[in-house]
N, C-alpha and C. Protein backbone atom coordinates (compact mmCIF):
# COMPACT_ATOMS: atom_id res chain seq x y z
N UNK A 1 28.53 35.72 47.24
CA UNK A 1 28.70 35.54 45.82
C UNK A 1 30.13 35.09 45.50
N UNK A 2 31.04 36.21 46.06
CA UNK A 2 32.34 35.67 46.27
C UNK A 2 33.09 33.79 46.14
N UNK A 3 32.24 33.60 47.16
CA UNK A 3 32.67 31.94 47.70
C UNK A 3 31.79 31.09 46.55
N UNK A 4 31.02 31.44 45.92
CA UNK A 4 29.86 30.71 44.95
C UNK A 4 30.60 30.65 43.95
N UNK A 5 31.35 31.70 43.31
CA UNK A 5 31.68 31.94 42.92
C UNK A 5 33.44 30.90 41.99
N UNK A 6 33.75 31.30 43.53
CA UNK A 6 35.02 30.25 43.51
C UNK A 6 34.92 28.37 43.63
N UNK A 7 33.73 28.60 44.29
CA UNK A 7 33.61 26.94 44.43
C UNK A 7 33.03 26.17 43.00
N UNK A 8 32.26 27.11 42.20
CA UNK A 8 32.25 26.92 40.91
C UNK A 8 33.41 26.86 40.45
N UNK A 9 34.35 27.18 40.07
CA UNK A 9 35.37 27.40 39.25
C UNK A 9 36.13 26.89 39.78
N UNK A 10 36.66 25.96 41.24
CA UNK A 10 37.44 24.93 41.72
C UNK A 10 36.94 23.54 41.10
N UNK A 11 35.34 23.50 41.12
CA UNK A 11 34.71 22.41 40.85
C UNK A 11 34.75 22.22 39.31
N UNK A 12 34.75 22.96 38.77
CA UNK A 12 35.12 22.80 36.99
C UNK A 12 36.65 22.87 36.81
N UNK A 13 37.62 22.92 37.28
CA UNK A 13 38.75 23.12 37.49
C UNK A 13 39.13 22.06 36.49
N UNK A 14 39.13 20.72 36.00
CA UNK A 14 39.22 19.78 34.77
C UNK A 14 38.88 20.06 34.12
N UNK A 15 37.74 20.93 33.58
CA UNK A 15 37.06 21.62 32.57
C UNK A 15 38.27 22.60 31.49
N UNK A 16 39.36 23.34 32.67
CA UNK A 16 40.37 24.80 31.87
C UNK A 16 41.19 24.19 32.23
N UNK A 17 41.71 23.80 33.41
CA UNK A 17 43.37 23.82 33.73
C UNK A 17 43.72 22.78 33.35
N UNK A 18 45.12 23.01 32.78
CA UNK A 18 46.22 21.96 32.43
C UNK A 18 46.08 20.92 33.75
N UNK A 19 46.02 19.56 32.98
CA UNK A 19 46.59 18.56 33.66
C UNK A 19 47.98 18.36 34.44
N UNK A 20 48.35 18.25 34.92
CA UNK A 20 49.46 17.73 35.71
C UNK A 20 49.58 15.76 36.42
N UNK A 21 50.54 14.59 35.30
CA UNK A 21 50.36 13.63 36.10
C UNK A 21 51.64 13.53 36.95
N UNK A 22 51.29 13.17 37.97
CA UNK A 22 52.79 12.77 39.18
C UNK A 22 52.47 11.23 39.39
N UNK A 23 53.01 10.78 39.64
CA UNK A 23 53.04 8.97 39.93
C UNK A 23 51.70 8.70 39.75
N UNK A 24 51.53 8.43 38.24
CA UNK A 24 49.51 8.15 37.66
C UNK A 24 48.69 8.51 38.27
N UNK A 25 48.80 10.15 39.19
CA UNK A 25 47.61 10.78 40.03
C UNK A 25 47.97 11.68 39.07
N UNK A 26 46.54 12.38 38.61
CA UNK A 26 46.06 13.54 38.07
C UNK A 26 46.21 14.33 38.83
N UNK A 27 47.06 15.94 38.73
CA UNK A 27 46.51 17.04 39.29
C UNK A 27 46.53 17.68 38.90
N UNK A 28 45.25 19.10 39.00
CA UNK A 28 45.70 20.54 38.23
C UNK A 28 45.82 21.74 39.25
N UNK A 29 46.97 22.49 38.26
CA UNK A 29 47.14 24.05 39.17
C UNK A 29 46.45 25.29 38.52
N UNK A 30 45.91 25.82 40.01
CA UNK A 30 45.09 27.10 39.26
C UNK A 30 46.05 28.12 40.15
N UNK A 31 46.42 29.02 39.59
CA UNK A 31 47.33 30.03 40.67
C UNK A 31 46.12 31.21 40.71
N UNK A 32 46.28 31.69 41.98
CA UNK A 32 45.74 33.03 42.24
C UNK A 32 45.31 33.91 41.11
N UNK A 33 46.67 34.38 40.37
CA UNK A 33 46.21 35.05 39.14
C UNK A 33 45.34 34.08 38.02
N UNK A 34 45.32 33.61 37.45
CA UNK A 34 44.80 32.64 37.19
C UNK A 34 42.56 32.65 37.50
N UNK A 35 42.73 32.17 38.81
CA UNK A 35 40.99 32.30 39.19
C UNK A 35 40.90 34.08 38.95
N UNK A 36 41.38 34.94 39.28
CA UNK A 36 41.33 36.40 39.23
C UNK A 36 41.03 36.29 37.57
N UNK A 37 41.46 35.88 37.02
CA UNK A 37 41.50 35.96 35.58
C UNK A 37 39.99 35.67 35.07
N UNK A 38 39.68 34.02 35.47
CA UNK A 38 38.77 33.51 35.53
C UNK A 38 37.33 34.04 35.63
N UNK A 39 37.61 34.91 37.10
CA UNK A 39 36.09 35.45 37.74
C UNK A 39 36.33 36.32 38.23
N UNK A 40 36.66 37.78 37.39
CA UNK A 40 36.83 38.91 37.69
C UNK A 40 36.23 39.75 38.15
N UNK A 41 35.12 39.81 38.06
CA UNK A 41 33.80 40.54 38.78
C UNK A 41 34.01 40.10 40.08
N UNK A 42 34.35 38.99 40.43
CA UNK A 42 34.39 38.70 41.71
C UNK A 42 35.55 38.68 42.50
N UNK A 43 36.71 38.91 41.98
CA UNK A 43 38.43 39.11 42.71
C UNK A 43 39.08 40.15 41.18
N UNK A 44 39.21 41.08 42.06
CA UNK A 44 39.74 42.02 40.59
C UNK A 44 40.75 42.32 41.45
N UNK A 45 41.54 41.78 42.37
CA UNK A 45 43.11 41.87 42.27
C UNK A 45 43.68 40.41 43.67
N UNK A 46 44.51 39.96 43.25
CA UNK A 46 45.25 38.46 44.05
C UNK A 46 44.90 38.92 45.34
N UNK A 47 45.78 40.48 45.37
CA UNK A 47 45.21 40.23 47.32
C UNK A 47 43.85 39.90 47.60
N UNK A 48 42.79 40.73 47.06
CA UNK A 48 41.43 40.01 47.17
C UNK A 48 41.01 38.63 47.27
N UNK A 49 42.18 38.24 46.61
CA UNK A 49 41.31 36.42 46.88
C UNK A 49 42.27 35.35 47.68
């Protein structure tokens, strides 16, 4: 559930996180706390994930 979990919420990752452009490449940052935030039922503390 764990990994289902996260691969959802990497894969929507354009959906919440701030944009970031560097030389006209798009990127976004999700920090640890952050996905914990996200999908708590499933990482209820950083070391966990």
């Amino acid at each position: 559930m764990q990994q289902g979990a996260l691969f959802d919420l990497i894969n929507q990752l354009h959906c919440w996180a701030e944009p970031i452009s560097i030389d006209g490449e798009i990127y976004y940052w999700a920090s640890k706390q952050m996905i914990c935030n996200e999908i708590p039922l499933a990482y209820s503390k950083v070391d966990t994930f």
